[in-house]
N, C-alpha and C. Protein backbone atom coordinates (compact mmCIF):
# COMPACT_ATOMS: atom_id res chain seq x y z
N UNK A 1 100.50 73.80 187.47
CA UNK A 1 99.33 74.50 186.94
C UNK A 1 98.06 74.04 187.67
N UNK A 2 97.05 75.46 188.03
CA UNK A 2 95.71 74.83 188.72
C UNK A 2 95.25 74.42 187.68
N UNK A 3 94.30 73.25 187.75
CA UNK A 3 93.13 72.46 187.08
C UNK A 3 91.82 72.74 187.61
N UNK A 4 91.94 72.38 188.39
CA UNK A 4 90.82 72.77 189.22
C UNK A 4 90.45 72.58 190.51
N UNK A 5 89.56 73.35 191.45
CA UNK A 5 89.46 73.86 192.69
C UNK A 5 87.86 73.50 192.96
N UNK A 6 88.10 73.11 194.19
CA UNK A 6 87.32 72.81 195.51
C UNK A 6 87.04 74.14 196.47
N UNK A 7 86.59 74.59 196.69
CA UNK A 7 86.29 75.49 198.15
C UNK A 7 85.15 76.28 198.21
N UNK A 8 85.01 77.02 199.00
CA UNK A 8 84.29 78.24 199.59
C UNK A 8 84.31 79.45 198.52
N UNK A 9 83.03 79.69 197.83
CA UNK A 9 82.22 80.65 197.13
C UNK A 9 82.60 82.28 198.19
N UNK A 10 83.13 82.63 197.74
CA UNK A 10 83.43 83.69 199.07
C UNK A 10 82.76 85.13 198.56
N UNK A 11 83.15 85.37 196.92
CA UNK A 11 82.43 86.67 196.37
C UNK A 11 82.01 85.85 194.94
N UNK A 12 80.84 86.58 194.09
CA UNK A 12 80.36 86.15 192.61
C UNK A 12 79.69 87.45 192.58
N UNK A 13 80.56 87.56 190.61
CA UNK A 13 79.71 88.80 189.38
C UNK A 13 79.88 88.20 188.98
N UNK A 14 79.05 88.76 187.64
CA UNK A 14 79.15 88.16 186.23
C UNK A 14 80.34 87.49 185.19
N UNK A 15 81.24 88.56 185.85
CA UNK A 15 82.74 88.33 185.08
C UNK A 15 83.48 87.15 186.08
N UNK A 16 83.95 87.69 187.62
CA UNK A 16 84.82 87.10 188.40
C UNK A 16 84.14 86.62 189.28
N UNK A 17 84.67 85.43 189.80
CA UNK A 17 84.20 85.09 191.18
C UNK A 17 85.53 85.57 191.92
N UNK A 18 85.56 84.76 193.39
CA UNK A 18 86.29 84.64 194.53
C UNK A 18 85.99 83.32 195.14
N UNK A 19 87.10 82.19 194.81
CA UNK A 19 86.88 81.11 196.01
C UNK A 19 88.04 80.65 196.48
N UNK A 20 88.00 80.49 197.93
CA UNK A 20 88.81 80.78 199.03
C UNK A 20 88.98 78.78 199.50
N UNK A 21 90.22 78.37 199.36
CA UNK A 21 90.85 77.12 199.47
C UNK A 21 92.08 76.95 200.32
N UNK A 22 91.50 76.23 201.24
CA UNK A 22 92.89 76.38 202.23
C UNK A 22 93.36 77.86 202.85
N UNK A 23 92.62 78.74 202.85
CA UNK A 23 92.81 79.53 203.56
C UNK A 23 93.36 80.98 202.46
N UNK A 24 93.76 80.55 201.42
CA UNK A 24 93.48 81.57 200.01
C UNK A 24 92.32 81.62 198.74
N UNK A 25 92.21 82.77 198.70
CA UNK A 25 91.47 83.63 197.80
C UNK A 25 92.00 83.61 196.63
N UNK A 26 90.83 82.73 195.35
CA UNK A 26 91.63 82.70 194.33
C UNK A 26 90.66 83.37 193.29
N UNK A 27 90.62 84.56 192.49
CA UNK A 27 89.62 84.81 191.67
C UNK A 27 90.28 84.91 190.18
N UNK A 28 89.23 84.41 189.75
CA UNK A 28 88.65 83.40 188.75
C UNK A 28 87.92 83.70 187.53
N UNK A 29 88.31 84.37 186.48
CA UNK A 29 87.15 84.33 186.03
C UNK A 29 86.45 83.58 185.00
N UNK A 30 84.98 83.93 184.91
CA UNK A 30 84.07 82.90 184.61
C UNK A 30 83.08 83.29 183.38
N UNK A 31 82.67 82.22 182.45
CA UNK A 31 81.84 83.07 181.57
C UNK A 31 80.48 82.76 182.39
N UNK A 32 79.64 83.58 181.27
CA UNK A 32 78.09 83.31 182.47
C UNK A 32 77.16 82.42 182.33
N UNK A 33 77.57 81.58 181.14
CA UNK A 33 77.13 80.08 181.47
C UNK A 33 77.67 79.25 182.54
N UNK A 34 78.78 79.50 183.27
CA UNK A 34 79.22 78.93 184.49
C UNK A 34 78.58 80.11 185.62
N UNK A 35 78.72 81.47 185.52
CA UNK A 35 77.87 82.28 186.51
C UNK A 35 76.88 81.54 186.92
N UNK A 36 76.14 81.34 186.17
CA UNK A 36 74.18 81.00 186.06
C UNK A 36 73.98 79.67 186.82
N UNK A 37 74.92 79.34 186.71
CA UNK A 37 75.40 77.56 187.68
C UNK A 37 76.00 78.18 188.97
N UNK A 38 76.59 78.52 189.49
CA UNK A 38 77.11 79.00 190.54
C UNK A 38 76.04 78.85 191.62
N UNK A 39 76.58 78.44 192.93
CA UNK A 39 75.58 78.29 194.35
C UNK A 39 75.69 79.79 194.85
N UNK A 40 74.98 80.12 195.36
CA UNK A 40 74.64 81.23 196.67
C UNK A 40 76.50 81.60 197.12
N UNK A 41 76.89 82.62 197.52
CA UNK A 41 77.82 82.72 198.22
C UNK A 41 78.01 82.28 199.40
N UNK A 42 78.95 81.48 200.13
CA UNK A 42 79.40 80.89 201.31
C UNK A 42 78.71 79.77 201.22
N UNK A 43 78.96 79.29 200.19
CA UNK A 43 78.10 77.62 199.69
C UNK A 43 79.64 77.20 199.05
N UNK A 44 79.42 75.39 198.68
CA UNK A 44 80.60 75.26 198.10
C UNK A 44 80.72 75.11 196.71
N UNK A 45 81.67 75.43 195.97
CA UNK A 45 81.31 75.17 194.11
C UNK A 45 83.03 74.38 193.76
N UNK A 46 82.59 73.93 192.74
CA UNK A 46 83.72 73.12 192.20
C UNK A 46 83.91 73.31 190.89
N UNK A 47 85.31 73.37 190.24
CA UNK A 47 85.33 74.38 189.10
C UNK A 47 86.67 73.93 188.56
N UNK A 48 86.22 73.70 187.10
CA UNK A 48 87.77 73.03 186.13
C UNK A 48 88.36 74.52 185.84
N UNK A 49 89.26 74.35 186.08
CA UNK A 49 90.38 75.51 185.94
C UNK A 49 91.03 75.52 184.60
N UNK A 50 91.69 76.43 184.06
CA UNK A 50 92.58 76.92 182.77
C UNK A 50 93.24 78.13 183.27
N UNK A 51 94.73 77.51 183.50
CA UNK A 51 95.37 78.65 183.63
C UNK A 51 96.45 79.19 183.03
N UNK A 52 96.52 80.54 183.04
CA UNK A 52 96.44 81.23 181.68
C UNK A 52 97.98 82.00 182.19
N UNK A 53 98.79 81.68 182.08
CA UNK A 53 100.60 82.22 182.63
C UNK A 53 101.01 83.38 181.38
N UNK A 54 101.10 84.38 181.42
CA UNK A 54 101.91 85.47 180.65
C UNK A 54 102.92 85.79 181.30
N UNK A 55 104.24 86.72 180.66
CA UNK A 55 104.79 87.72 181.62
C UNK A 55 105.08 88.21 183.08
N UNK A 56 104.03 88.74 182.95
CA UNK A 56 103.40 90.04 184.14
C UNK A 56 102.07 89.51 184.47
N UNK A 57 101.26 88.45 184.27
CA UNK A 57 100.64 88.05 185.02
C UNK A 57 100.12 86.73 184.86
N UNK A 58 99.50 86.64 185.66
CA UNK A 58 99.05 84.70 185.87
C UNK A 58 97.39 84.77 186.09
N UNK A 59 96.00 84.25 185.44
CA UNK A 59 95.22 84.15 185.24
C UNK A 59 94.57 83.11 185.40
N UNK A 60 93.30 82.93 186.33
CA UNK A 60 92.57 81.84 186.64
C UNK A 60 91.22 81.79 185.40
N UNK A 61 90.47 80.81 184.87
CA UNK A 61 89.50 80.88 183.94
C UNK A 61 88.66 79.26 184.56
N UNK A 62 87.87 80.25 185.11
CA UNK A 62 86.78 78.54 185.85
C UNK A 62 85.45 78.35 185.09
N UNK A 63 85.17 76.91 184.90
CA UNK A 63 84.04 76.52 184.33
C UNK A 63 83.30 75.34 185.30
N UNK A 64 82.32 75.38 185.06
CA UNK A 64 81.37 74.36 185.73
C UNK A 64 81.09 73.36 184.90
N UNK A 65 81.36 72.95 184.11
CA UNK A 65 81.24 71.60 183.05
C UNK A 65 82.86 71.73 182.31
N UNK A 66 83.21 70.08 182.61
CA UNK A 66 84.35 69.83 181.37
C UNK A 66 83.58 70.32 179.97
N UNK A 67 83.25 70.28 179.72
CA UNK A 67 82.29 70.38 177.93
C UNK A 67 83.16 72.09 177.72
N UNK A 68 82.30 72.82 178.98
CA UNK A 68 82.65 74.64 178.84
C UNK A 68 84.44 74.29 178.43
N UNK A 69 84.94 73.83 179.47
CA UNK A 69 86.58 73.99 179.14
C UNK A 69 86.93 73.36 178.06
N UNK A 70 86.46 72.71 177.58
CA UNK A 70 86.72 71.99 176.41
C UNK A 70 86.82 72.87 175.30
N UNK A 71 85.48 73.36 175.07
CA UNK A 71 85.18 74.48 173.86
C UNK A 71 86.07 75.50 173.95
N UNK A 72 86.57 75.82 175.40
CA UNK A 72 87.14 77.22 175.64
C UNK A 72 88.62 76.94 174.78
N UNK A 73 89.18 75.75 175.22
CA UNK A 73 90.46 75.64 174.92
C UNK A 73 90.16 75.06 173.39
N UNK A 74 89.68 75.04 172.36
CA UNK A 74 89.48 74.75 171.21
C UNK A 74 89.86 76.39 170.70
N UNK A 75 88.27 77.16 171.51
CA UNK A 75 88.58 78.55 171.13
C UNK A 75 89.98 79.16 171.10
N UNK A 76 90.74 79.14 172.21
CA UNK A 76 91.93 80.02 172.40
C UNK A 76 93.06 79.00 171.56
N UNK A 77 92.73 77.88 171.06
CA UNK A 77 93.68 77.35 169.80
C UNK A 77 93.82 78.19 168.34
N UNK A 78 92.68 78.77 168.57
CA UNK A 78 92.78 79.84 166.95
C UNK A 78 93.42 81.07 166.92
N UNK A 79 94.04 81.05 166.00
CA UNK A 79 94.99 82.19 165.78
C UNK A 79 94.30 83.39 166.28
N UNK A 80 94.12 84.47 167.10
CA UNK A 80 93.54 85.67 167.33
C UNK A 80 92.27 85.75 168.48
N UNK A 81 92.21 84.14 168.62
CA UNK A 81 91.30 84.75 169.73
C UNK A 81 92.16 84.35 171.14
N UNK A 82 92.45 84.91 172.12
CA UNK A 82 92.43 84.76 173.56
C UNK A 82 91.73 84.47 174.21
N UNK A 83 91.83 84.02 175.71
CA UNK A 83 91.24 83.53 176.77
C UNK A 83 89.75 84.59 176.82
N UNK A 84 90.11 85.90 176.98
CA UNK A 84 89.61 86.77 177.39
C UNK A 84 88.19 86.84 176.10
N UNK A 85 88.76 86.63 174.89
CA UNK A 85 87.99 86.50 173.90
C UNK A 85 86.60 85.19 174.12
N UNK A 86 87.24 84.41 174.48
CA UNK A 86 86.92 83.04 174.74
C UNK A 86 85.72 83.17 175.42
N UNK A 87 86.24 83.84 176.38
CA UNK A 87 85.42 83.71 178.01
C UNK A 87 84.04 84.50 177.02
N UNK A 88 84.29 85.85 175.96
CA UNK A 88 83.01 86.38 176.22
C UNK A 88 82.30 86.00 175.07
N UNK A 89 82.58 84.44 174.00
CA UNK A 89 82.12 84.40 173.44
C UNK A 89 81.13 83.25 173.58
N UNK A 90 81.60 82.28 175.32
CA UNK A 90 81.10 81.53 175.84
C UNK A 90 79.45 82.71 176.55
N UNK A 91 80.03 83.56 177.22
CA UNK A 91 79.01 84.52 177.79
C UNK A 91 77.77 84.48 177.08
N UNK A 92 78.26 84.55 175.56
CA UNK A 92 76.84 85.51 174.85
C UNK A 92 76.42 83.78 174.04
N UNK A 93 76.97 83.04 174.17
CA UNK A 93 76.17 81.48 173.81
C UNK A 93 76.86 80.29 174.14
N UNK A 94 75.89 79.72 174.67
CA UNK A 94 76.13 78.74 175.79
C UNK A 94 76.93 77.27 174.87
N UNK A 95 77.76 76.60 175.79
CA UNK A 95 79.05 75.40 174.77
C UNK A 95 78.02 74.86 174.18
N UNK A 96 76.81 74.28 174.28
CA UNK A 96 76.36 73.05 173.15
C UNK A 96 75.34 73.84 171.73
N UNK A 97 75.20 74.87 172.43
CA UNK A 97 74.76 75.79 171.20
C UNK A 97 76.19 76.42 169.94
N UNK A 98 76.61 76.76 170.80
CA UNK A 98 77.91 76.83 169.86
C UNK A 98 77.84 76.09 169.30
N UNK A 99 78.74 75.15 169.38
CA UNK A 99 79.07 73.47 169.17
C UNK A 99 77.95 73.70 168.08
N UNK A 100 76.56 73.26 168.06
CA UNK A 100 76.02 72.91 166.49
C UNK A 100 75.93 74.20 166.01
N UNK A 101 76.26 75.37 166.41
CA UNK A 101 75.96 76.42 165.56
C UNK A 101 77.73 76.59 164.48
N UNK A 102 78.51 75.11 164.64
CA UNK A 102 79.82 75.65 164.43
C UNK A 102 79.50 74.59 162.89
N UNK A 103 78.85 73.04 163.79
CA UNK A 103 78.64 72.02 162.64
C UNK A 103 78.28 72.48 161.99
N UNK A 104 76.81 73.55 162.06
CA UNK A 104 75.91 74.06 160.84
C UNK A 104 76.59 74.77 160.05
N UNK A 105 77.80 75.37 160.55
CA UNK A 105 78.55 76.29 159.63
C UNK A 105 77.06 78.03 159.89
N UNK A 106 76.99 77.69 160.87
CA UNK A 106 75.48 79.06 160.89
C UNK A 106 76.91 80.16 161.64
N UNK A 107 77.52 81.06 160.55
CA UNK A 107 77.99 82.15 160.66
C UNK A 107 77.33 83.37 161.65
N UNK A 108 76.43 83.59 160.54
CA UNK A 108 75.36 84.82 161.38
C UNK A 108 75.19 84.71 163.13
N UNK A 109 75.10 83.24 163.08
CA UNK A 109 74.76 82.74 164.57
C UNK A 109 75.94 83.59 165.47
N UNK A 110 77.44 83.11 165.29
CA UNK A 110 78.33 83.28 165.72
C UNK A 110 78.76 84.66 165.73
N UNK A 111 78.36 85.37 164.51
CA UNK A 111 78.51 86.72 164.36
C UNK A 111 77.53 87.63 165.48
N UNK A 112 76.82 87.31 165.80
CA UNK A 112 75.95 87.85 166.30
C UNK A 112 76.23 87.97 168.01
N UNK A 113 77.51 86.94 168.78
CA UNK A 113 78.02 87.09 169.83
C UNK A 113 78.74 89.14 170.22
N UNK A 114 78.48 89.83 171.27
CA UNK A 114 79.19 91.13 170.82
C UNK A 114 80.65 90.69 171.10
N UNK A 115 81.12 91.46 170.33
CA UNK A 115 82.58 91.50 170.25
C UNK A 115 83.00 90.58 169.26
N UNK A 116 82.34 89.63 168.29
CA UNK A 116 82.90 88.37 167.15
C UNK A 116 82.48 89.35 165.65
N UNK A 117 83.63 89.58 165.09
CA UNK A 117 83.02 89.73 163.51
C UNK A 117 82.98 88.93 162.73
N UNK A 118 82.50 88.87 161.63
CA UNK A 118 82.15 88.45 160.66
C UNK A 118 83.51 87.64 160.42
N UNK A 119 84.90 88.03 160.27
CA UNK A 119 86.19 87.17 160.58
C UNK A 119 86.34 86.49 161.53
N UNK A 120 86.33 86.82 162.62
CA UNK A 120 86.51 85.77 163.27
C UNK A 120 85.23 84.37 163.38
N UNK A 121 84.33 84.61 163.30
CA UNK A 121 83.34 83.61 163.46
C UNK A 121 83.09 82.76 162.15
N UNK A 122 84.16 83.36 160.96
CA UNK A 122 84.33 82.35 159.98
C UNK A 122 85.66 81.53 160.40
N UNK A 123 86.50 82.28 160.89
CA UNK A 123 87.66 81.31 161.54
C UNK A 123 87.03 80.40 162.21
N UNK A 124 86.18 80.29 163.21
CA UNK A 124 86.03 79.74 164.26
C UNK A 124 85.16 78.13 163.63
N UNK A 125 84.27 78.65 162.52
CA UNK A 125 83.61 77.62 161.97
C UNK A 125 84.81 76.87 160.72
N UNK A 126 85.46 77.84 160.12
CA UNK A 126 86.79 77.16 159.59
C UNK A 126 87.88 75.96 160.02
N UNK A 127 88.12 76.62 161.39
CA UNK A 127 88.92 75.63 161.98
C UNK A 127 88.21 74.58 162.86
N UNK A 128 87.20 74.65 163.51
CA UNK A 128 86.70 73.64 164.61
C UNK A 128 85.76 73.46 163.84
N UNK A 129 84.81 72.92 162.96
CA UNK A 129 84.14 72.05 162.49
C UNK A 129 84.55 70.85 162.45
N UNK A 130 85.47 70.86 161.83
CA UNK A 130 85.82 69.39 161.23
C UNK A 130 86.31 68.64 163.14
N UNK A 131 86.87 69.21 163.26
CA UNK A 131 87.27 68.57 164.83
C UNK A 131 86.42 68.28 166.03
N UNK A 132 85.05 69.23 165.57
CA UNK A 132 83.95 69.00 166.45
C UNK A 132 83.24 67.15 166.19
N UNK A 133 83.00 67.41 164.83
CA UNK A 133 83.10 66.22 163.62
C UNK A 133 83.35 64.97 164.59
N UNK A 134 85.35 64.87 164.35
CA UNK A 134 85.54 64.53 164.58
C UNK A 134 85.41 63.71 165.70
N UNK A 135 85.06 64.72 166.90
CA UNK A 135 84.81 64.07 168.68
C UNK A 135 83.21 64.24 168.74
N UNK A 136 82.79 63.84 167.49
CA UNK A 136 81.38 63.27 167.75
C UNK A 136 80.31 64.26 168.21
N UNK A 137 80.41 65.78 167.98
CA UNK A 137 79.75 66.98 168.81
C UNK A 137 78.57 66.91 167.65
N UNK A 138 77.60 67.53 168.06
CA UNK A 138 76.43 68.25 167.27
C UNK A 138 75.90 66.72 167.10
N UNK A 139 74.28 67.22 166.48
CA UNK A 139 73.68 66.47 166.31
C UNK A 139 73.18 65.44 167.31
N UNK A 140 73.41 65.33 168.61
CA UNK A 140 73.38 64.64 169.58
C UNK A 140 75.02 63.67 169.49
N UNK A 141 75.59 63.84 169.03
CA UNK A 141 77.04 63.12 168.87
C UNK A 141 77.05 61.93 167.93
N UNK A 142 75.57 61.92 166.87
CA UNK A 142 75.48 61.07 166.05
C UNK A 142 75.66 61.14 165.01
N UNK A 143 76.78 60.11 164.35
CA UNK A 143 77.31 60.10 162.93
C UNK A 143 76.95 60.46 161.89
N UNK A 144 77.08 60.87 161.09
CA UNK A 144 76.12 61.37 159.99
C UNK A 144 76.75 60.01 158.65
N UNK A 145 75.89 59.94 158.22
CA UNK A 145 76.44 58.91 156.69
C UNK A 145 76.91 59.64 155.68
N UNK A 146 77.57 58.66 155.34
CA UNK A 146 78.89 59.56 154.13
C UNK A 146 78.06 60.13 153.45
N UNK A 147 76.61 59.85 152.32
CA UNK A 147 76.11 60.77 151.73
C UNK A 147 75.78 62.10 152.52
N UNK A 148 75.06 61.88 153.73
CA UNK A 148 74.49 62.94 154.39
C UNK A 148 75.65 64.43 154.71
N UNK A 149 77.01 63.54 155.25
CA UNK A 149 77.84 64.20 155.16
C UNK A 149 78.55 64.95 153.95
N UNK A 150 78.34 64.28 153.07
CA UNK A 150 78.88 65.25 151.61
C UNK A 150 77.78 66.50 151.26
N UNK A 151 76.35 66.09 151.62
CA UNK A 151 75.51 67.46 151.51
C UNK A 151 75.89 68.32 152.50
N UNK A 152 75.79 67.61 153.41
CA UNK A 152 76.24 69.01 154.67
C UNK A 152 77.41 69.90 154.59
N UNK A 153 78.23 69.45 154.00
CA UNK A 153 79.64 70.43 153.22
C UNK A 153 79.60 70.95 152.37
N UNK A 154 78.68 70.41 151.40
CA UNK A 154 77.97 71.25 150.44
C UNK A 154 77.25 72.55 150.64
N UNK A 155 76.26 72.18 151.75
CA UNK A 155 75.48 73.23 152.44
C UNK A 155 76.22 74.38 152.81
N UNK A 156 76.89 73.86 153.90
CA UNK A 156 78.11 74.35 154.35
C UNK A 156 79.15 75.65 153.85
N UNK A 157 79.37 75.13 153.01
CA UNK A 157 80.15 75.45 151.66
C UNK A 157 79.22 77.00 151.52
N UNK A 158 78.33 76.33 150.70
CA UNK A 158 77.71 77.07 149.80
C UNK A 158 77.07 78.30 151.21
N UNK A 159 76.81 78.36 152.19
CA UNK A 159 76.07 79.52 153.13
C UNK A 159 77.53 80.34 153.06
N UNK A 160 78.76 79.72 153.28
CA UNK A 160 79.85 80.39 153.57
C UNK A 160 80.29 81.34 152.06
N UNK A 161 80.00 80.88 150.79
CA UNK A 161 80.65 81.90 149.82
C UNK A 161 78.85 82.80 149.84
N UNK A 162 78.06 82.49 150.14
CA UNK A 162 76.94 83.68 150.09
C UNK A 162 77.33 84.72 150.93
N UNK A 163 77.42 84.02 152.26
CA UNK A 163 78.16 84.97 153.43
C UNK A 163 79.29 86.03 153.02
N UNK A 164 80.18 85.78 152.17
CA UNK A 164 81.47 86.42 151.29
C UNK A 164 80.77 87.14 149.91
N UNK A 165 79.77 87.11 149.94
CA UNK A 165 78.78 88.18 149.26
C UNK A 165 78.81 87.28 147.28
N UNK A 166 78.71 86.47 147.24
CA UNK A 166 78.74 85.35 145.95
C UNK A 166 77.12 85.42 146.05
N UNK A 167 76.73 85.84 144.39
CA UNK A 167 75.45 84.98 144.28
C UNK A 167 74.81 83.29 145.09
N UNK A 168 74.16 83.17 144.50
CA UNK A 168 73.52 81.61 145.42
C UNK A 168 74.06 81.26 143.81
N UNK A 169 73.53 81.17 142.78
CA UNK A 169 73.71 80.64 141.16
C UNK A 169 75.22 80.92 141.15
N UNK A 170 76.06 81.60 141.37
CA UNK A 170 77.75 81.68 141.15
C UNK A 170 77.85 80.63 142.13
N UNK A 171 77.42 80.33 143.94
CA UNK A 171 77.95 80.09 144.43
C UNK A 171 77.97 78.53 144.26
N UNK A 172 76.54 77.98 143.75
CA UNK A 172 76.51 76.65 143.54
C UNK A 172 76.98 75.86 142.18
N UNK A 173 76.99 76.66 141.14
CA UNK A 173 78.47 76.63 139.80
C UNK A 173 79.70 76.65 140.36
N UNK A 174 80.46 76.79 140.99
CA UNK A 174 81.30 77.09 141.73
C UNK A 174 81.65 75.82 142.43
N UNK A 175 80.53 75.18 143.51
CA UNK A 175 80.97 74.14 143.96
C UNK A 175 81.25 72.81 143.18
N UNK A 176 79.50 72.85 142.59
CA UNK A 176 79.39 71.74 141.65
C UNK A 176 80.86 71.67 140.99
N UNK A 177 81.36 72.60 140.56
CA UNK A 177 82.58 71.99 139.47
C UNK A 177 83.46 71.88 140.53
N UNK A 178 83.95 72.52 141.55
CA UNK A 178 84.92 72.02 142.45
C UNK A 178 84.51 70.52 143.25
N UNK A 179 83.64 70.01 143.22
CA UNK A 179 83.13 68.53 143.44
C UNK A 179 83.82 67.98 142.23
N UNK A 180 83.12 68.15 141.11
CA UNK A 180 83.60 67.24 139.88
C UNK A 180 85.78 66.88 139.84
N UNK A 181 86.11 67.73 140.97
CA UNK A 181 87.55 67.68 141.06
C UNK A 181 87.82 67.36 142.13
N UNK A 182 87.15 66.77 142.56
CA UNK A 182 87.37 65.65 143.34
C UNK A 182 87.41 66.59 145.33
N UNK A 183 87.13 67.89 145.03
CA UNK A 183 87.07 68.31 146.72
C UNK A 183 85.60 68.17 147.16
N UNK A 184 85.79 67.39 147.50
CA UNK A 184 83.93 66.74 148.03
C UNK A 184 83.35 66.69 149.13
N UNK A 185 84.80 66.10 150.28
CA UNK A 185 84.63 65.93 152.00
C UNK A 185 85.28 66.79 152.46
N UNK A 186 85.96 67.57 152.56
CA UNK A 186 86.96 68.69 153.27
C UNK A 186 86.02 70.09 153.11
N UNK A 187 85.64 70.27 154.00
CA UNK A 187 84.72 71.95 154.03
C UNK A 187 86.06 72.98 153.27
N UNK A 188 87.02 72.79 153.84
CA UNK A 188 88.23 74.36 154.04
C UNK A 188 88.46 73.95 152.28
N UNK A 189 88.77 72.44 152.02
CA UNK A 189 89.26 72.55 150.56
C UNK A 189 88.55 72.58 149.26
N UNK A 190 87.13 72.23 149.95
CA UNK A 190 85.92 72.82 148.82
C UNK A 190 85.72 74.45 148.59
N UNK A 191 85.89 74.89 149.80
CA UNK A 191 85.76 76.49 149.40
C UNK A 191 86.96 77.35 148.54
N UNK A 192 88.03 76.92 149.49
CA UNK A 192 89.85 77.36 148.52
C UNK A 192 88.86 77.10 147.07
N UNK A 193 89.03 75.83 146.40
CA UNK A 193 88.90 75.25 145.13
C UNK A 193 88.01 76.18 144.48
N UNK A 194 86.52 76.48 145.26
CA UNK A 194 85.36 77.17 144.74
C UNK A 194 85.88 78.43 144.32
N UNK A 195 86.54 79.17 145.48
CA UNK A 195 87.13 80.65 145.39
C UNK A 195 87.73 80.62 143.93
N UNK A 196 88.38 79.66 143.98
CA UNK A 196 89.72 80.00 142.74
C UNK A 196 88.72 79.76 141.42
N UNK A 197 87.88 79.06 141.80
CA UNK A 197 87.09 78.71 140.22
C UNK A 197 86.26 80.58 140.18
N UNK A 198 85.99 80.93 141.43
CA UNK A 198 84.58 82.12 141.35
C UNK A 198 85.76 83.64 140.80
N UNK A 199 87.22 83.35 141.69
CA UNK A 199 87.99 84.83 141.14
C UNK A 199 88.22 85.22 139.46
């Protein structure tokens, strides 16, 4: 599998490049936060690779920062989105904006990429929050304290059942008693709990 490539800038759009290594042409494509980084053509660029093997065809996906490939392959871990998905949701907002727009749990943010609905960009804050969390993303990569962190899931919480069309007064009755039962730190198992108290 390519990782990544060294060579000669030979063609660049928005979507694909062309760079030519050892005497082949390999195109690539790129979201346009790696475009916007890109040198002049017949200059040299260097580029972490993800490659993408189906069937019937074989697919190059280049980024100009480990960080971009990082996020990308988080993205294409979720059920329904693809590479292709990936690439254009990197396009319309750049990895470290994501990244805290995922901590904040800021839906709208994510919704607002074209091509992400309202489902998927709750998946996306569903599943990679806590793992962003985890590897220290958002906030400058600084810890948050256990209190600070129990409001922020709270917060959290509570933008996500407004978002699902819940009063603000249902939605914060709702948590409060799903706290009192003990789901306090888990974003995904405060909301389940809330739901079942709000149906």
């Amino acid at each position: 599998m390519i990782a990544h490539i060294n060579g000669n800038l030979l063609k660049k759009s928005p979507s694909t490049i062309v760079v030519e290594n050892n005497g082949i042409g390999y195109e690539i494509i790129v979201p346009l936060s790696t475009f916007y980084e890109l040198p002049l053509e017949n200059e040299r660029v260097s580029l972490h690779i993800y490659t993408h093997v189906r069937e019937d065809t074989l697919s190059l996906f280049g980024f100009k920062s480990i960080e971009e490939k990082e996020i990308f392959l988080k993205l294409i871990s979720i059920s329904g989105i693809g590479p292709k998905l990936a690439i254009n949701i990197l396009s319309g907002i750049g990895p470290k904006e994501l990244e805290d727009a995922i901590i904040r749990g800021d839906i709208p943010r994510i919704k607002a990429i074209p091509g992400v609905g309202k489902k998927t960009a709750e998946r996306i804050v569903l599943e990679l929050r806590d793992r962003l969390k985890e590897d220290g993303k958002g906030r400058g990569g600084e810890e948050l304290p256990l209190s600070s962190k129990a409001n922020q899931v709270f917060e959290d919480a509570l933008s996500a059942l407004i978002n699902l069309g819940y009063s603000t007064k249902d939605a914060k009755r709702a948590l409060n008693k799903a706290m009192e039962n003990g789901e306090s730190q888990d974003l995904e198992s405060l909301i389940k709990e809330s739901l079942k108290i709000l149906i």
